[in-house]
C-alpha atoms as a PDB file:
ATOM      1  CA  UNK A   1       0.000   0.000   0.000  1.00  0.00           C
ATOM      2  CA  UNK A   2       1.565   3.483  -0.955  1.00  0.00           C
ATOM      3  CA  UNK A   3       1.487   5.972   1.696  1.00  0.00           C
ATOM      4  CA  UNK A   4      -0.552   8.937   1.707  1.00  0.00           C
ATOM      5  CA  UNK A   5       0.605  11.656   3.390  1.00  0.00           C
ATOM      6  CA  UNK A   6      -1.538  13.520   6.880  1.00  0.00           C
ATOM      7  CA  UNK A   7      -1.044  16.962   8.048  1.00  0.00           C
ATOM      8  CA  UNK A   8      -1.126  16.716  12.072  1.00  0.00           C
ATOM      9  CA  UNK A   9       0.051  20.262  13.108  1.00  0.00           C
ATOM     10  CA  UNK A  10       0.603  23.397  11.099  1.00  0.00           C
ATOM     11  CA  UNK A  11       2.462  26.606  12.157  1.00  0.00           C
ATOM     12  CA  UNK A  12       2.086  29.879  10.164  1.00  0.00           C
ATOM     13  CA  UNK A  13       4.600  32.526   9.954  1.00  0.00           C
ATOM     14  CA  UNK A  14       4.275  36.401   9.290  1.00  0.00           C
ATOM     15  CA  UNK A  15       6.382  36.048   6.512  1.00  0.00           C
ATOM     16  CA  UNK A  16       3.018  34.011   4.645  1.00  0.00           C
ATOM     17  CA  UNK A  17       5.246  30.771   5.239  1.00  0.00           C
ATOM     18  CA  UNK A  18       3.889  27.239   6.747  1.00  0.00           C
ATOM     19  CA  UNK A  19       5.229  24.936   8.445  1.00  0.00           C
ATOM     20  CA  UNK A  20       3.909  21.714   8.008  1.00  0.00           C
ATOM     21  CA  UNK A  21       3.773  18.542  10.450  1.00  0.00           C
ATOM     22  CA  UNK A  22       3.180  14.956   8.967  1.00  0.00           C
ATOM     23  CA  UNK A  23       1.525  11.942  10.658  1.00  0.00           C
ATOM     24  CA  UNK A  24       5.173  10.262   9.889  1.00  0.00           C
ATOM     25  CA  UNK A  25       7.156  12.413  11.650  1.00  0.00           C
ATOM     26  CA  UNK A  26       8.430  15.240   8.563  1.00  0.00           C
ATOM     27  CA  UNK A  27       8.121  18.778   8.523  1.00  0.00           C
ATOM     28  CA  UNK A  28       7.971  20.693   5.626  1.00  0.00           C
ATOM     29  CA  UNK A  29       8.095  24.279   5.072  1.00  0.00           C
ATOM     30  CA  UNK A  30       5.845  25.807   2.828  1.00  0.00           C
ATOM     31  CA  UNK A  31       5.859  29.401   1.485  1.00  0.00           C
ATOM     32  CA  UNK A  32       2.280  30.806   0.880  1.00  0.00           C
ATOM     33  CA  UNK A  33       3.062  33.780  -1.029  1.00  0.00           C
ATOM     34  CA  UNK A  34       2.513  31.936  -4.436  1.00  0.00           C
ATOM     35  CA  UNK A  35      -1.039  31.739  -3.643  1.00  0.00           C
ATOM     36  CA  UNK A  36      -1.719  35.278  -2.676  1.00  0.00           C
ATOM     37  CA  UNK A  37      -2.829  36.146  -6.533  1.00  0.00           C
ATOM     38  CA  UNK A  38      -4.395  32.754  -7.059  1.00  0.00           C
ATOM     39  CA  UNK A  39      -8.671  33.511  -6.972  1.00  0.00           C
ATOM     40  CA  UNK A  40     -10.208  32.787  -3.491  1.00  0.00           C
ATOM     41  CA  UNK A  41      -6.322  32.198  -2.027  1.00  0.00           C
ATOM     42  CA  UNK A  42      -6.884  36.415  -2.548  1.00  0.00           C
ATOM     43  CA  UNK A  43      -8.171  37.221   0.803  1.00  0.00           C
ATOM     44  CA  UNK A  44      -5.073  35.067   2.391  1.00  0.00           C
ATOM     45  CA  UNK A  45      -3.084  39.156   1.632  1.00  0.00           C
ATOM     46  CA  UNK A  46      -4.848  39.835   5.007  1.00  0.00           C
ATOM     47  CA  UNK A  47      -2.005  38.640   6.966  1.00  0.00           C
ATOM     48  CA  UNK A  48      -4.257  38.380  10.284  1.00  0.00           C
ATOM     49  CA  UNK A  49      -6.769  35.993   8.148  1.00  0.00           C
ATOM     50  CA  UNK A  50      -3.629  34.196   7.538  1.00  0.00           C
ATOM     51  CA  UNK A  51      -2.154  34.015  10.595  1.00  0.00           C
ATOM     52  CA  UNK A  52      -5.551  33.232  13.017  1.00  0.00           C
ATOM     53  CA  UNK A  53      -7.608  30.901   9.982  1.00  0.00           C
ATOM     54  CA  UNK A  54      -4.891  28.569   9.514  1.00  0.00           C
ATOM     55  CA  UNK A  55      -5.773  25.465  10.660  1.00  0.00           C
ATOM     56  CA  UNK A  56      -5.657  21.586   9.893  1.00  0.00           C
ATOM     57  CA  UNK A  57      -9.357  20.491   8.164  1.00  0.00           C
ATOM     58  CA  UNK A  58      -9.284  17.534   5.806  1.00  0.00           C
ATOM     59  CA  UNK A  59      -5.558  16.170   7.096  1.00  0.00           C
ATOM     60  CA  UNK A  60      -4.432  18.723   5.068  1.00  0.00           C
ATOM     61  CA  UNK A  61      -3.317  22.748   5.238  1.00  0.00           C
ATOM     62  CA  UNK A  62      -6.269  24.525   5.420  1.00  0.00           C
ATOM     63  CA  UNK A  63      -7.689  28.062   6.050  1.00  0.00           C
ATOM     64  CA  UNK A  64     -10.865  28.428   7.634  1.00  0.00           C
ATOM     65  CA  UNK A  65     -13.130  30.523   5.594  1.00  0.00           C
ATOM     66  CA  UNK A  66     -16.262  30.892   7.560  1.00  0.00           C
ATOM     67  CA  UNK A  67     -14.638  30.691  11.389  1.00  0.00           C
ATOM     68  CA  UNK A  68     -16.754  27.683  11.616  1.00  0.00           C
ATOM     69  CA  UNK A  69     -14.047  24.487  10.893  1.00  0.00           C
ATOM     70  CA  UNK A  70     -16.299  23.864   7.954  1.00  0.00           C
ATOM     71  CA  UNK A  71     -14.466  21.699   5.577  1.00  0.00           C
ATOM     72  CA  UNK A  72     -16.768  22.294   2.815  1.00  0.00           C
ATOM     73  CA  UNK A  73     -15.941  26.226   2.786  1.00  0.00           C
ATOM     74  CA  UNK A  74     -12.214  25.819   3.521  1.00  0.00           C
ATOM     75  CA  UNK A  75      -9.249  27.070   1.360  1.00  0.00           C
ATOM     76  CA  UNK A  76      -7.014  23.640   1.531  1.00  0.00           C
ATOM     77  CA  UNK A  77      -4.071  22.442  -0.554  1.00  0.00           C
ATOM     78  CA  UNK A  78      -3.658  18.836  -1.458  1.00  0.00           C
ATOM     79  CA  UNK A  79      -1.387  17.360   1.161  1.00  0.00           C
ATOM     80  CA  UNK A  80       0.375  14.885  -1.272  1.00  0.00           C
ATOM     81  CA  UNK A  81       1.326  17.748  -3.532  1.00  0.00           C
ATOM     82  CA  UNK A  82       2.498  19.321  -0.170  1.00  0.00           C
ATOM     83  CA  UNK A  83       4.462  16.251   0.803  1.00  0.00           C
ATOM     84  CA  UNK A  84       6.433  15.891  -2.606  1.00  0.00           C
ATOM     85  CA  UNK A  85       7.171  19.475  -3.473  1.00  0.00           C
ATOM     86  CA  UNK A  86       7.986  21.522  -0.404  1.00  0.00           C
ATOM     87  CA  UNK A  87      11.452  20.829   1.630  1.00  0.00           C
ATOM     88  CA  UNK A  88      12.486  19.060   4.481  1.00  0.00           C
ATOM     89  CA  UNK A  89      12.860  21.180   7.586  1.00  0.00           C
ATOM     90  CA  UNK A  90      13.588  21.162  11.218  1.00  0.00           C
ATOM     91  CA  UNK A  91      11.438  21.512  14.248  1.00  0.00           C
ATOM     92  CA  UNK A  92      11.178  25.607  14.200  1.00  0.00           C
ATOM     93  CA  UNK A  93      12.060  25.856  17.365  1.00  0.00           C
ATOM     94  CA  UNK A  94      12.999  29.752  16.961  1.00  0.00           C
ATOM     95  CA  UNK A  95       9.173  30.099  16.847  1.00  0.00           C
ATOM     96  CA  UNK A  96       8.599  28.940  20.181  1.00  0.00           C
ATOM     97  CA  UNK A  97      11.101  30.620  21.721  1.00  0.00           C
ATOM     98  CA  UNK A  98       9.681  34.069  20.475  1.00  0.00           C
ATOM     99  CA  UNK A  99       6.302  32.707  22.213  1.00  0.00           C
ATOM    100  CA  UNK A 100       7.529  31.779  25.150  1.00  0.00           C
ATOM    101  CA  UNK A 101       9.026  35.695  25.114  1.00  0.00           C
ATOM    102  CA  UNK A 102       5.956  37.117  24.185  1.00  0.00           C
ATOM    103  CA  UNK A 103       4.226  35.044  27.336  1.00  0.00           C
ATOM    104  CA  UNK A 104       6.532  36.210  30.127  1.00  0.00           C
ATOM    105  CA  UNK A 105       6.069  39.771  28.869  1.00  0.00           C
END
């Protein structure tokens, strides 16, 4: 049976990147900003849309639309294409040391 990849965790980034946790273990870092122009990916310019809708729905990157976790009105991208295309990365952990800043503030 050939695998097929599940998004578990996703972390967005000011910078419109993603990065992307797999049920088997990867993470990938995906950069956004090539959808930005793309139709409905439009309103994903609104960097606090970005940043607060991103979500997992579907096993898969998604932004919810409607604030509702509705999968049927979600902006997703197709996890396998995900998988294949977008690189290897470590565990961010920069990220959570800017949280953990921004907590004890």
């Amino acid at each position: 049976m050939e695998y097929y990849p599940e998004v578990v965790q996703v972390i967005p980034t000011e910078e419109y990147k993603v990065y992307i946790y797999f049920d088997d273990g990867s993470i990938k870092l995906f950069d956004a900003s090539s959808l930005l122009e793309k139709g409905e990916f439009q309103r994903l310019k609104d960097k606090k849309f970005f940043m607060e809708r991103c979500t997992v729905l579907n096993g898969t990157l998604a932004w919810d639309v409607s604030g509702n976790y509705d999968e049927t009105t979600s902006l997703d991208v197709d996890p396998l294409v995900l998988y294949q295309t977008c690189p290897d990365v470590d565990e961010p952990e920069w990220l959570f040391k800017q949280s953990e800043d921004k907590n004890t503030k």
